[in-house]
C-alpha atoms as a PDB file:
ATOM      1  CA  UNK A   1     141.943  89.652  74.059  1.00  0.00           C
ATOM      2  CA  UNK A   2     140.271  92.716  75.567  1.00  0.00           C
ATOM      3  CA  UNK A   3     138.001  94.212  73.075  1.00  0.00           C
ATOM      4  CA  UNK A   4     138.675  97.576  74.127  1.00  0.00           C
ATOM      5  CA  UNK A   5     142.497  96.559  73.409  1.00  0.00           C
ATOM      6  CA  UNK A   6     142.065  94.565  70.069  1.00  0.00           C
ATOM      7  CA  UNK A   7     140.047  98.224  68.650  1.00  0.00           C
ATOM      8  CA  UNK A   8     143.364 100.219  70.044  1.00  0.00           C
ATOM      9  CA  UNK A   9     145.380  98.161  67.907  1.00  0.00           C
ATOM     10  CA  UNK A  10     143.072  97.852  65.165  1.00  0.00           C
ATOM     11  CA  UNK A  11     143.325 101.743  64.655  1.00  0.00           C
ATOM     12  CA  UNK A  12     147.255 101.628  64.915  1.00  0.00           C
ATOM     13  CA  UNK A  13     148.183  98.976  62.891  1.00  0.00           C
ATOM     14  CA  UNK A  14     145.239  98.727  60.583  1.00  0.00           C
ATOM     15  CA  UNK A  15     142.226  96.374  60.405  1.00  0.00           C
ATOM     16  CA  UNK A  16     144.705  93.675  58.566  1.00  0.00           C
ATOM     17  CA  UNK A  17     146.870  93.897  61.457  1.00  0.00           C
ATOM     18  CA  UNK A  18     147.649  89.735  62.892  1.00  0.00           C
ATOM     19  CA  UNK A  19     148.169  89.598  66.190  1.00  0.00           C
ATOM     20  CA  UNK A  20     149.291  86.059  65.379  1.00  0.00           C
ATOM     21  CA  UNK A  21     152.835  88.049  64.248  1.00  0.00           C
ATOM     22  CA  UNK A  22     153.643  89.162  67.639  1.00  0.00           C
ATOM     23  CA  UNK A  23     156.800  87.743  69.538  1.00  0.00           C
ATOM     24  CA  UNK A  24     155.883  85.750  72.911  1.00  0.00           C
ATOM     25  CA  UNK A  25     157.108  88.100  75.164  1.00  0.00           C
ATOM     26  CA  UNK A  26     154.393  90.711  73.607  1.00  0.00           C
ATOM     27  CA  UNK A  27     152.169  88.925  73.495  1.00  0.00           C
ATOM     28  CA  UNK A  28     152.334  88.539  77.185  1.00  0.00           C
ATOM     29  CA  UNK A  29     152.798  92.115  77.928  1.00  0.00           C
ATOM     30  CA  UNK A  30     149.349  92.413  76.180  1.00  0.00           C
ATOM     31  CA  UNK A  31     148.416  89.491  77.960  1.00  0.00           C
ATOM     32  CA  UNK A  32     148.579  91.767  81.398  1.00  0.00           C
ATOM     33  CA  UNK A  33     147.523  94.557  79.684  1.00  0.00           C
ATOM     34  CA  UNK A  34     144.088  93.126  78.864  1.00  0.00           C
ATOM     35  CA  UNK A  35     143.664  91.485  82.323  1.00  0.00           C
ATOM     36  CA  UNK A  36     144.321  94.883  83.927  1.00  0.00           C
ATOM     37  CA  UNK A  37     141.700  96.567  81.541  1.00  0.00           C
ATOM     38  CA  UNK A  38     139.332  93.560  82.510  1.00  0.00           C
ATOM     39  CA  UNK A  39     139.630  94.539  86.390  1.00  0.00           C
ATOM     40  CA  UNK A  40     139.443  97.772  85.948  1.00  0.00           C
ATOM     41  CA  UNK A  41     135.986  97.222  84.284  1.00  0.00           C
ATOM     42  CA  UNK A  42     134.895  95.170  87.596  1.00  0.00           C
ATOM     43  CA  UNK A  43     135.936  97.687  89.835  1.00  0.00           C
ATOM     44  CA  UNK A  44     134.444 100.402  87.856  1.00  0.00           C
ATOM     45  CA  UNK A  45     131.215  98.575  87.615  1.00  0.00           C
ATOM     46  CA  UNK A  46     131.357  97.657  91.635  1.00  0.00           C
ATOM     47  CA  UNK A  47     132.325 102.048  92.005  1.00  0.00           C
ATOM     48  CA  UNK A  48     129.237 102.526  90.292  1.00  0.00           C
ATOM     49  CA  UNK A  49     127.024 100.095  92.130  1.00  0.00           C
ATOM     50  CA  UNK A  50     128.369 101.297  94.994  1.00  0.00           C
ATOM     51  CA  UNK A  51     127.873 104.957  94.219  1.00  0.00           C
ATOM     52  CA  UNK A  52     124.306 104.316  93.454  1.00  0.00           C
ATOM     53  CA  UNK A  53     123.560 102.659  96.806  1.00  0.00           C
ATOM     54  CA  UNK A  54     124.684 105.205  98.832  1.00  0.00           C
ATOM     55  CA  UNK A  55     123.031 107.884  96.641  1.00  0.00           C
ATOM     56  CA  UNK A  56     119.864 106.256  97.441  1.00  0.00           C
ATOM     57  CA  UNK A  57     120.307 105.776 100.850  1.00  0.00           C
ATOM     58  CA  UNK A  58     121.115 109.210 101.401  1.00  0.00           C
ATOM     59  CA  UNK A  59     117.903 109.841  99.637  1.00  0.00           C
ATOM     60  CA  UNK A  60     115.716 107.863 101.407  1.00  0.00           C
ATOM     61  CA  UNK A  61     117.619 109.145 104.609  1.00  0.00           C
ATOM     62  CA  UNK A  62     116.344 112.392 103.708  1.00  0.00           C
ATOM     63  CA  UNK A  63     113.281 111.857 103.018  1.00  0.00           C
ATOM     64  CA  UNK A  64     112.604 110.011 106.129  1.00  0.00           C
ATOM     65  CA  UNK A  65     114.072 113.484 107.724  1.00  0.00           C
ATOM     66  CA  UNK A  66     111.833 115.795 106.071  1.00  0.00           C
ATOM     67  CA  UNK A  67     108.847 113.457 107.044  1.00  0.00           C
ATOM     68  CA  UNK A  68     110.136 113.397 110.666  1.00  0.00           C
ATOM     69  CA  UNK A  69     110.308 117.323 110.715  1.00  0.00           C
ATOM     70  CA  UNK A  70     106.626 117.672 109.352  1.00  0.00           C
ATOM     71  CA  UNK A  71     105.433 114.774 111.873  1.00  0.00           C
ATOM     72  CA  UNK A  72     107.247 116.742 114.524  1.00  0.00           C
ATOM     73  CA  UNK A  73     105.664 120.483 113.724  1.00  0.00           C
ATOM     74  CA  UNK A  74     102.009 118.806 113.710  1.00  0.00           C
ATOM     75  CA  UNK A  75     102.896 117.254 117.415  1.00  0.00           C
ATOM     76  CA  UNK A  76     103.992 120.757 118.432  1.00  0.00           C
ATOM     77  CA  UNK A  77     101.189 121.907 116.742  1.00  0.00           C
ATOM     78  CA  UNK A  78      98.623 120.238 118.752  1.00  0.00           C
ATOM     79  CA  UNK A  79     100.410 120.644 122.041  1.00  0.00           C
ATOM     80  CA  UNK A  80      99.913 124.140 121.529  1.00  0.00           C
ATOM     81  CA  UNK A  81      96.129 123.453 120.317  1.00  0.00           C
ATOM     82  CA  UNK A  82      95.991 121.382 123.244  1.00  0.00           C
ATOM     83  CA  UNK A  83      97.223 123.909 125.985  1.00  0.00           C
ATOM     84  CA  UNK A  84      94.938 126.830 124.399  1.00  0.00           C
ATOM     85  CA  UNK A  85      91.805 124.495 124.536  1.00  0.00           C
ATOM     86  CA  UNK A  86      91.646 123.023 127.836  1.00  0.00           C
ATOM     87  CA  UNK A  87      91.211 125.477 129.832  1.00  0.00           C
ATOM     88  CA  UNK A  88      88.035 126.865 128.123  1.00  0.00           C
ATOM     89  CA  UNK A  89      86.609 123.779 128.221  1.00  0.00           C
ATOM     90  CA  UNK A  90      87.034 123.472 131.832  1.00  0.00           C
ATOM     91  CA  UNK A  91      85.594 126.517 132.216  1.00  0.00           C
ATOM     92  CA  UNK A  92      82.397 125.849 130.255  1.00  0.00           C
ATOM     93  CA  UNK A  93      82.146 121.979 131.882  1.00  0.00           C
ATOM     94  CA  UNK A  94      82.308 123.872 135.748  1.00  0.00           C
ATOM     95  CA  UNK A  95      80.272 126.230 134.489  1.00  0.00           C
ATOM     96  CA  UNK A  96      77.465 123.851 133.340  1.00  0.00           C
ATOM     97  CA  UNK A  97      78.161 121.614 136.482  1.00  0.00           C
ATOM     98  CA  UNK A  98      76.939 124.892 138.281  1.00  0.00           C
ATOM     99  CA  UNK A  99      73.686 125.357 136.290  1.00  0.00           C
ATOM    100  CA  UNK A 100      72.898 121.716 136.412  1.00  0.00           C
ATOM    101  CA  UNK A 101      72.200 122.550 140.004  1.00  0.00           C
ATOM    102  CA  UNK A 102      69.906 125.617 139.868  1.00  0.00           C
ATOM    103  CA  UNK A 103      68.656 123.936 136.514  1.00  0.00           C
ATOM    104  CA  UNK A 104      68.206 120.042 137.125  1.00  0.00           C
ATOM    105  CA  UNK A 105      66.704 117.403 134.572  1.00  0.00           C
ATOM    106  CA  UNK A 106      67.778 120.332 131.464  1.00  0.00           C
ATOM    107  CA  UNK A 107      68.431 118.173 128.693  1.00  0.00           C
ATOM    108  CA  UNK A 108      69.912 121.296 126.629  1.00  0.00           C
ATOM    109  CA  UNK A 109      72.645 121.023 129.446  1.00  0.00           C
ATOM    110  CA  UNK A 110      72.999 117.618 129.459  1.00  0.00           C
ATOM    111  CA  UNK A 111      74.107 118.154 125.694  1.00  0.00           C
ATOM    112  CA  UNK A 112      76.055 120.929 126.166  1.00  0.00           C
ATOM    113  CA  UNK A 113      78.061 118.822 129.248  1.00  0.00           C
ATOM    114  CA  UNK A 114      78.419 116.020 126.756  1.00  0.00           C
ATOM    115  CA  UNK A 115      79.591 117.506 123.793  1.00  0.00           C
ATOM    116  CA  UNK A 116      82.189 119.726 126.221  1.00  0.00           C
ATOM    117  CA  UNK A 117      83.314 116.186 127.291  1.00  0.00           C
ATOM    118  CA  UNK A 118      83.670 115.017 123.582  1.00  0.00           C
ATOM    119  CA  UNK A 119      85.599 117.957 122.218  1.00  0.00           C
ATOM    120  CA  UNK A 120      87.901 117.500 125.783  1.00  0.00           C
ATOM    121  CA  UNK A 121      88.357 113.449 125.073  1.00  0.00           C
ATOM    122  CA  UNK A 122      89.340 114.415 120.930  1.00  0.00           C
ATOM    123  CA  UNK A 123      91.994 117.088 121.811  1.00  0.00           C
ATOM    124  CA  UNK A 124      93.768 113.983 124.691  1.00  0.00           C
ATOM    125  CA  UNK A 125      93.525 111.911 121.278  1.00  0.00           C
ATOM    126  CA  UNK A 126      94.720 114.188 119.204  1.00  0.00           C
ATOM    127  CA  UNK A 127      97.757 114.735 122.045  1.00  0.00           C
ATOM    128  CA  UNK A 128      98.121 110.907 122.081  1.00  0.00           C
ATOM    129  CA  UNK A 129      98.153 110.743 118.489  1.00  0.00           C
ATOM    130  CA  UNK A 130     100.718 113.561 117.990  1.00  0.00           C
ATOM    131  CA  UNK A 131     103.092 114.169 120.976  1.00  0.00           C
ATOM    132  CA  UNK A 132     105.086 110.658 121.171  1.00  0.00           C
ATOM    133  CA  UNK A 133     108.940 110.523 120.397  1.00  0.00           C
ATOM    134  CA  UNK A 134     111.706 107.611 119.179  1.00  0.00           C
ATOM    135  CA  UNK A 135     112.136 107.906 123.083  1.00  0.00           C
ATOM    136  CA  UNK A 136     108.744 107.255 124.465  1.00  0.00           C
ATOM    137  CA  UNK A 137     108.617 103.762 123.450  1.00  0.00           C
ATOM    138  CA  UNK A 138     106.382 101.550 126.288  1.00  0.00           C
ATOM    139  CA  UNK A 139     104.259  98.415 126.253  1.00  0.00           C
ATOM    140  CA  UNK A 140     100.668  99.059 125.370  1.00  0.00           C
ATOM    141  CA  UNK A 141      97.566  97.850 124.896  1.00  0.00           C
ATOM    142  CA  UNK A 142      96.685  97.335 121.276  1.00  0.00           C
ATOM    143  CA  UNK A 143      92.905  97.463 121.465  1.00  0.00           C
ATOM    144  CA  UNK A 144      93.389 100.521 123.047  1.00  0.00           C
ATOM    145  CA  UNK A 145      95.313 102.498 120.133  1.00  0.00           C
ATOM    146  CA  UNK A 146      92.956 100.732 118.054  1.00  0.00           C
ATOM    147  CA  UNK A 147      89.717 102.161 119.534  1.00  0.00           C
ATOM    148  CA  UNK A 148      91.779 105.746 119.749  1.00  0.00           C
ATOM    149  CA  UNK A 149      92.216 105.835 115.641  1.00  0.00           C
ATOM    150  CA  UNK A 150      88.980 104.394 115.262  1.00  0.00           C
ATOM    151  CA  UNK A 151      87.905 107.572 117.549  1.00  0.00           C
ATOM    152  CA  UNK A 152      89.989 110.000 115.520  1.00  0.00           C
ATOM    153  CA  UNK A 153      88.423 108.627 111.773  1.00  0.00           C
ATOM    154  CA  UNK A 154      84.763 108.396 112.900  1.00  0.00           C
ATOM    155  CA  UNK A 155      83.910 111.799 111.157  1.00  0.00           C
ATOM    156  CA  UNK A 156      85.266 110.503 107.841  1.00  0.00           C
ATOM    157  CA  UNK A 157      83.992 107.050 108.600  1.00  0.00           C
ATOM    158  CA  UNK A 158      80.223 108.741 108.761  1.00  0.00           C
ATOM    159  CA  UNK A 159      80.770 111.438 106.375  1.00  0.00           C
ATOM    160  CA  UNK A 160      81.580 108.812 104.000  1.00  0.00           C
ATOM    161  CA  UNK A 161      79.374 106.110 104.917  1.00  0.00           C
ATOM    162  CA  UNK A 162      82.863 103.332 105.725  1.00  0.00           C
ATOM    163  CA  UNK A 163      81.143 100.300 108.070  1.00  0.00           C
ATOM    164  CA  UNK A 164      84.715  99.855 110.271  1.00  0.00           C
ATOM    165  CA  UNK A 165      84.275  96.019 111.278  1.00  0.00           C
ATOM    166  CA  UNK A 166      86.900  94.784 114.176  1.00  0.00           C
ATOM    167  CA  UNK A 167      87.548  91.074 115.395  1.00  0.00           C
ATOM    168  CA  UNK A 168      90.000  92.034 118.336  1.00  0.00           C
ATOM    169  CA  UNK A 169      91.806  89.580 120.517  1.00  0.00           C
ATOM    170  CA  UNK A 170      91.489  90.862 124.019  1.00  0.00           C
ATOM    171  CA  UNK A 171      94.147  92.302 126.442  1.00  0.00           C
ATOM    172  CA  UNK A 172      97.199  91.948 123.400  1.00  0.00           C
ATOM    173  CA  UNK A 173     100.232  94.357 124.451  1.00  0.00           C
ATOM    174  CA  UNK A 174     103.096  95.336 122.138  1.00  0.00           C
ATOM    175  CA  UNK A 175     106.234  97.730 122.545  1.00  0.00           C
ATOM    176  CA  UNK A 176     106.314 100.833 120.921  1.00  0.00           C
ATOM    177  CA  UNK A 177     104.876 104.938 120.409  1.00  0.00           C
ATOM    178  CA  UNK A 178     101.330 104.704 120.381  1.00  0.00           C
ATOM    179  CA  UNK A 179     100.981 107.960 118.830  1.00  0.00           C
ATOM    180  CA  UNK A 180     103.050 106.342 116.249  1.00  0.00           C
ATOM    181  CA  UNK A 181     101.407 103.443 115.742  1.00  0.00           C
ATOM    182  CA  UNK A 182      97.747 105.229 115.775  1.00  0.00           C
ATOM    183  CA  UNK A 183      99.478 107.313 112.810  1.00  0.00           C
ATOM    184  CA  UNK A 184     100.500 103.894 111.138  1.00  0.00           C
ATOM    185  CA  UNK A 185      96.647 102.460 111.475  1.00  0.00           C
ATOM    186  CA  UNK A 186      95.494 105.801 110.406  1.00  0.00           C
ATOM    187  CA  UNK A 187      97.355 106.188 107.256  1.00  0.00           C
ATOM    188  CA  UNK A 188      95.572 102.686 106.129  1.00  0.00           C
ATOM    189  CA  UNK A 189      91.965 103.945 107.181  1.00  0.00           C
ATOM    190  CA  UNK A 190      92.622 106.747 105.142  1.00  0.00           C
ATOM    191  CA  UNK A 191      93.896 105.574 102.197  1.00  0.00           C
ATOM    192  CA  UNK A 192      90.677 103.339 102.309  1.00  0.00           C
ATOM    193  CA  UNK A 193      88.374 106.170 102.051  1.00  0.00           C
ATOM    194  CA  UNK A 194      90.304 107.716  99.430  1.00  0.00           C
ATOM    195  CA  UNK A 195      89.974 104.655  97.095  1.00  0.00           C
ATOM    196  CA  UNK A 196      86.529 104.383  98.220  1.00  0.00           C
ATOM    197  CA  UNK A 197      85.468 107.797  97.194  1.00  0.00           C
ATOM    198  CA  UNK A 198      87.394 107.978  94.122  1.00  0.00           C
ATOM    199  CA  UNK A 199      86.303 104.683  92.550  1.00  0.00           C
ATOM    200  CA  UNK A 200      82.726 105.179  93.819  1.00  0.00           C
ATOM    201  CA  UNK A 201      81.935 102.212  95.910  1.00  0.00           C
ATOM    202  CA  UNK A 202      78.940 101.734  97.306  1.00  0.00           C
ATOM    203  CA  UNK A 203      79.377  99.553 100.052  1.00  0.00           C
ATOM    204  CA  UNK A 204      82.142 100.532 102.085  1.00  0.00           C
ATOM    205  CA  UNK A 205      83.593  98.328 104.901  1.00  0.00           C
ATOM    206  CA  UNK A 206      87.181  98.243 106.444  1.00  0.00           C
ATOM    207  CA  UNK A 207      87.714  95.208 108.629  1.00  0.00           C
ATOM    208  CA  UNK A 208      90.642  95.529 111.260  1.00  0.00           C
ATOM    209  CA  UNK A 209      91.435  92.245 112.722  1.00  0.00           C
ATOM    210  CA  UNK A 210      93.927  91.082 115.339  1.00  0.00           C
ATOM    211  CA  UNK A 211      95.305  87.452 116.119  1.00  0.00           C
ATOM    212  CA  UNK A 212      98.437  86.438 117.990  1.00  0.00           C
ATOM    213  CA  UNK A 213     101.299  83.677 117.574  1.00  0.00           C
ATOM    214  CA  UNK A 214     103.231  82.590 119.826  1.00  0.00           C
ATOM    215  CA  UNK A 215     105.695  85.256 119.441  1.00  0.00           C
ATOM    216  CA  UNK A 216     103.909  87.803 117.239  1.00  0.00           C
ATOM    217  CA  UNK A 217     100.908  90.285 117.358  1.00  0.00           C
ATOM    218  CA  UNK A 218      99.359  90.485 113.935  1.00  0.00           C
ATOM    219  CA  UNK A 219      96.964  93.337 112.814  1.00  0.00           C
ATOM    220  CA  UNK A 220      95.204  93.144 109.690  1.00  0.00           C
ATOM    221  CA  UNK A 221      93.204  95.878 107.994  1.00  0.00           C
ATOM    222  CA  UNK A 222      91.177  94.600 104.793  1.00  0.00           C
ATOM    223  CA  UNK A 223      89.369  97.242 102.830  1.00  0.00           C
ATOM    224  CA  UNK A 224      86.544  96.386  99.651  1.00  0.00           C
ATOM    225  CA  UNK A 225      87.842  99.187  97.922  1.00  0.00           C
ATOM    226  CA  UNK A 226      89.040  97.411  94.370  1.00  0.00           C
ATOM    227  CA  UNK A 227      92.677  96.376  95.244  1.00  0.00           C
ATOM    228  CA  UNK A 228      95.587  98.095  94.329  1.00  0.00           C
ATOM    229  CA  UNK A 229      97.128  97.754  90.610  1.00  0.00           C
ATOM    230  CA  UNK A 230      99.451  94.930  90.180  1.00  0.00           C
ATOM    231  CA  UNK A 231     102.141  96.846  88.670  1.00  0.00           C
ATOM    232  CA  UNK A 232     102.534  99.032  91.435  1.00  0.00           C
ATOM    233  CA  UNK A 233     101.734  97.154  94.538  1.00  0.00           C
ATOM    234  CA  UNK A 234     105.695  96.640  94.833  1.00  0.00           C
ATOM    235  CA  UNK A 235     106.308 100.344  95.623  1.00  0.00           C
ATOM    236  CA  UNK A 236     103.970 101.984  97.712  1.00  0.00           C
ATOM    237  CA  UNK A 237     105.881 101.648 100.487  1.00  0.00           C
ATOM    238  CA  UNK A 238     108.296 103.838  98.764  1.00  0.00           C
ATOM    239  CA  UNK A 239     108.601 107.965  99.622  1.00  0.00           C
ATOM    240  CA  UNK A 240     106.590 110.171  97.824  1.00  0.00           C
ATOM    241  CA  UNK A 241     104.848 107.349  95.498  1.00  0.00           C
ATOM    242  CA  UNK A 242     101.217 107.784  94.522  1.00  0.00           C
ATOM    243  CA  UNK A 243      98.271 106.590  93.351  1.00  0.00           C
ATOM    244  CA  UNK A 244      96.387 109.630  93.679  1.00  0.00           C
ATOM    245  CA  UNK A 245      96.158 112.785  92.130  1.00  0.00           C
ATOM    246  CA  UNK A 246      98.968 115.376  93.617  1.00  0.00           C
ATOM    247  CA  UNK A 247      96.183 117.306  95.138  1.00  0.00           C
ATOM    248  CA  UNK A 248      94.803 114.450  97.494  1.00  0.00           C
ATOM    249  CA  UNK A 249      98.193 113.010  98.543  1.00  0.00           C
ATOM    250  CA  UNK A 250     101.534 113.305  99.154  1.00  0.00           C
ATOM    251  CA  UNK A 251     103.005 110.001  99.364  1.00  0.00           C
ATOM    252  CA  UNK A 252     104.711 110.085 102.385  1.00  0.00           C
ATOM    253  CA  UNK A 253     101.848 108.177 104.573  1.00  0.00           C
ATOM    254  CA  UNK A 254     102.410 104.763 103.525  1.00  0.00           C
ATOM    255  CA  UNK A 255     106.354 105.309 103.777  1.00  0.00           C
ATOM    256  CA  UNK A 256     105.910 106.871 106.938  1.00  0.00           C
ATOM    257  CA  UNK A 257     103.478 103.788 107.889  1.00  0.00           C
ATOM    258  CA  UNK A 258     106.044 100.879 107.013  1.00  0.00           C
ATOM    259  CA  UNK A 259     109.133 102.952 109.182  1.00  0.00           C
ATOM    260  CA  UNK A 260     107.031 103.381 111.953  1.00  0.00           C
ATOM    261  CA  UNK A 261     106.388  99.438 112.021  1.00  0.00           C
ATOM    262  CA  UNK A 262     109.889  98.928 110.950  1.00  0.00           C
ATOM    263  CA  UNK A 263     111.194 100.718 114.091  1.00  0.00           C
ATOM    264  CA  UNK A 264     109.051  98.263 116.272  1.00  0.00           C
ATOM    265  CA  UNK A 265     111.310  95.569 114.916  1.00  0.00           C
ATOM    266  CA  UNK A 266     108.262  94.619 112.661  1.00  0.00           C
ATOM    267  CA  UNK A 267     107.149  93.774 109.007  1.00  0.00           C
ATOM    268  CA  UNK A 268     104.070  95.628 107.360  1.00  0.00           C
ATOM    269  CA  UNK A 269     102.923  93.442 104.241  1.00  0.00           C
ATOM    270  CA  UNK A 270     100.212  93.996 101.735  1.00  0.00           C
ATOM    271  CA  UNK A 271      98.633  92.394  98.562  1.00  0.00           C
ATOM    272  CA  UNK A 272      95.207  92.273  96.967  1.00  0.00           C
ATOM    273  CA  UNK A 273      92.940  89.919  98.710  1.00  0.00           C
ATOM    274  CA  UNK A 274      89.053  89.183  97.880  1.00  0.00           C
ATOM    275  CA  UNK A 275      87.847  92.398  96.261  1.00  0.00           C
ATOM    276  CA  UNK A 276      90.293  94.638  98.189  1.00  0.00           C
ATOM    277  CA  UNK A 277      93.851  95.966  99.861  1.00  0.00           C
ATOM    278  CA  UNK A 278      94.962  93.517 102.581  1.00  0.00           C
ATOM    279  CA  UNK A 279      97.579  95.225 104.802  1.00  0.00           C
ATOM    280  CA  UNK A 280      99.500  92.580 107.888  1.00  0.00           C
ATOM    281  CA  UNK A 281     101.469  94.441 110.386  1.00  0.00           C
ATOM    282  CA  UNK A 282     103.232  91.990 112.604  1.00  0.00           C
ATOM    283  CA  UNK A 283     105.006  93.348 115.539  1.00  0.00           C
ATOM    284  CA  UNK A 284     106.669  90.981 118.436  1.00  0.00           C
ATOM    285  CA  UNK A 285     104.216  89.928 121.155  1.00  0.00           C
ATOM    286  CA  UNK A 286     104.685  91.188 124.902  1.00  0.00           C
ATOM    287  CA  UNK A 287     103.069  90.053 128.285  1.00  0.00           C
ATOM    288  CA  UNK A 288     100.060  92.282 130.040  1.00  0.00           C
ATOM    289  CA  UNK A 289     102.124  91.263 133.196  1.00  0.00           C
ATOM    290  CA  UNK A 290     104.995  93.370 132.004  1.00  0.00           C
ATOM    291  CA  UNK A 291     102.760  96.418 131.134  1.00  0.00           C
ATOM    292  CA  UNK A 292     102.861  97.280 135.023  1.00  0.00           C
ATOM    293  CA  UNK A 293     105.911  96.454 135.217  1.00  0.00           C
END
């Protein structure tokens, strides 16, 4: 008999109370009684199952929506960088173009012209990196987003002395928002100079490596930065979880990383490998032919 039900009657009748003394037809009302209090406990249990699913999908829905609204200030952000750079820049690279005339062979122009150039080619990257929507999705070339992070994290790569090492297949195409995706390799760069400054390494190397299947594109970025801890390598894919101290990150990158993959219809894995962090993005594999298309 229920438990619930035998401690109801218990208090009634008395601890002495046998329900061995009740008539048949009681003891199959209390027969019913006990199987409805037994169902009730399974629904109740599947209510609050249930309830606590949904509570955390609604949280992870909005967190995902606050990390979409920040993503989407910084794009509008730049664009307006963007638009209030350019044409000064143009200015200064006709103006040099007009000097290099009257002054030929000037080396102090010839830097001038080149650095112009450099801060022009950043603030396109920066636009690339930024601007791209859920609706901009297109093939591209992965070396290419590759080489446009890899242009975006050079200052921390030198000011930090991080060797970046890449083994890239040529002429691989996937679908997706290369801003996006430049975010997604980004976020692992970074996080890779983070543990590299705050465990003190010495010799600092990221290796970004890509290989395909016969159906998939796979990236790999390994770091040498000490691994992550194995009681937490489960969840840093979730929001707002850290390693680091609240004043060097947020938590949202790595999230923000494994949706962006997710929304290519691919997986992002990771685990300690050698004397590092191993992430493998794998994303489906599409034809150069179609990238004319």
């Amino acid at each position: 008999m229920h438990r619930l039900l035998k401690r109801q009657i218990k208090q009634v009748y008395g601890k002495q109370f046998d329900t061995n003394d009740l008539d048949e037809k009681t003891l199959k009302l209390m027969e019913n009684i006990t199987e409805t209090y037994e169902n009730f406990d399974e629904e109740k249990a599947f209510l609050n199952h249930t309830v606590k699913e949904n509570k955390k999908a609604i949280q992870e829905a909005y967190k995902s929506m606050l990390t979409s609204s920040r993503l989407a200030v910084i794009g509008e952000m730049m664009e307006n960088i963007t638009h209030q750079w350019k044409q000064p820049l143009s200015i200064i690279l006709n103006l040099v173009s007009i000097l290099k005339i009257e002054m030929k062979d000037n080396r102090e122009l010839e830097i001038i012209a080149d650095q112009t150039k450099y801060l022009n080619k950043t603030i396109l990257d920066f636009t690339n990196f930024s601007s791209h929507s859920d609706q901009e999705k297109k093939l591209f070339k992965l070396k290419k987003s590759i080489a446009e992070t890899i242009h975006i994290f050079n200052f921390q790569a030198t000011e930090h002395h991080i060797i970046i090492k890449q083994d890239l297949v040529e002429e691989l195409v996937i679908n997706g928002d290369i801003g996006k995706f430049n975010q997604a390799l980004l976020v692992l760069f970074s996080n890779a100079k983070d543990a590299f400054v705050s465990r003190d390494i010495k010799e600092r190397v990221i290796e970004i490596k890509t290989e395909e299947t016969a159906l998939d594109v796979v990236v790999s970025v390994q770091d040498n930065a000490g691994g992550i801890p194995d009681d937490v390598i489960d969840k840093i894919f979730e929001p707002y979880f850290t390693t680091k101290f609240k004043d060097k990150g947020t938590g949202i990158g790595l999230s923000m990383t494994y949706n962006i993959v997710q929304n290519m219809n691919g997986t992002i894995n990771v685990h300690n490998h050698k004397d590092g962090t191993l992430f493998t993005i794998t994303v489906p594999k599409n034809s150069i032919k179609d990238i004319h298309g």
